[in-house]
Protein backbone atom coordinates (compact mmCIF):
# COMPACT_ATOMS: atom_id res chain seq x y z
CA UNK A 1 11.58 -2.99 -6.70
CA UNK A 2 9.16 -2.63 -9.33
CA UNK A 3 11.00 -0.10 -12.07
CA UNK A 4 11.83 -3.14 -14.49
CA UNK A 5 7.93 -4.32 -15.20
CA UNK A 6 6.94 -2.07 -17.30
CA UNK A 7 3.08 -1.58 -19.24
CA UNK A 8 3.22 -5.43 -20.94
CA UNK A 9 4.09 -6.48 -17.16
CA UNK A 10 1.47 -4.90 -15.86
CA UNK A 11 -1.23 -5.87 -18.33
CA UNK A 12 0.30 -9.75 -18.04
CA UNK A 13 -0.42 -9.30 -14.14
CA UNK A 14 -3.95 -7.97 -15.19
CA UNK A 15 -5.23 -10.10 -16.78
CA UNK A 16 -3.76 -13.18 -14.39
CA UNK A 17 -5.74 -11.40 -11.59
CA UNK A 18 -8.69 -11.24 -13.77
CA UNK A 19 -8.59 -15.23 -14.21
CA UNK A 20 -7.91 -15.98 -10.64
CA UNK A 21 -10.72 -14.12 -9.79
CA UNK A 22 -12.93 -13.19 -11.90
CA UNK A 23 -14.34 -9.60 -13.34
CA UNK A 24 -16.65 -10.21 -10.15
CA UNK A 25 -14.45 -10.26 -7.40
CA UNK A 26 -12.30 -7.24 -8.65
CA UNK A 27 -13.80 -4.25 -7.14
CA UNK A 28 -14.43 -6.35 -3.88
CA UNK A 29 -10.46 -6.65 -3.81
CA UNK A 30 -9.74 -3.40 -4.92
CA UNK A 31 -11.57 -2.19 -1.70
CA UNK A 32 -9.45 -4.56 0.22
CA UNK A 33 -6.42 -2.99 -1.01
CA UNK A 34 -7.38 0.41 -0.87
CA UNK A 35 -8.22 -0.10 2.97
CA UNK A 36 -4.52 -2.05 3.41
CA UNK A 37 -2.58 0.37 1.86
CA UNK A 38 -4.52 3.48 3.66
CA UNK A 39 -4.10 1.69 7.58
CA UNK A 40 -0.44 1.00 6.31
CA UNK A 41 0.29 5.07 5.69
CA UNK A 42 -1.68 5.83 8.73
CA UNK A 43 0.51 3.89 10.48
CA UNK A 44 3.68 4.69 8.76
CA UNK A 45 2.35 8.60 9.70
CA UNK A 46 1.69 7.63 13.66
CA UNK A 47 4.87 6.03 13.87
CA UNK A 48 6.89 9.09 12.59
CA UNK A 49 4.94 11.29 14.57
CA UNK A 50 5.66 9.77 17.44
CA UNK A 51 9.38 9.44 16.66
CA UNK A 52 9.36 13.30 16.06
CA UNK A 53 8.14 13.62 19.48
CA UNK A 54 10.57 11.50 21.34
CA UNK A 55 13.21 13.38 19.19
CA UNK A 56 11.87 16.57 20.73
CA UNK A 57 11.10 15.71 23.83
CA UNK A 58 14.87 14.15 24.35
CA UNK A 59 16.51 17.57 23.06
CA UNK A 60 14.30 19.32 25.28
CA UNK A 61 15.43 17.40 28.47
């Protein structure tokens, strides 16, 4: 999804984020990813695990 941006990509989206909102408001939405993206994978890992068990369960019956 991402392969083609490449480092000038990423510095362009930088520094757009840094206009929109300011050297201020960065760490506050760093934080607010970081939290996102660690419930998503929590989630993601809940949702296998409990696919793994079905799985199990179902060869075991």
């Amino acid at each position: 999804m991402f392969q083609n941006i490449g480092i000038p990509g990423l510095i362009m989206i930088l520094v757009v984020v840094l206009i929109i909102f300011g050297p201020s408001k960065l760490p506050e939405l760093g934080r607010a990813v970081g939290r996102t993206l660690h419930e998503f994978k929590s989630s993601a890992k809940e949702l296998v695990a409990d696919t793994k068990e079905e799985v199990v369960s179902e060869q075991k019956s």
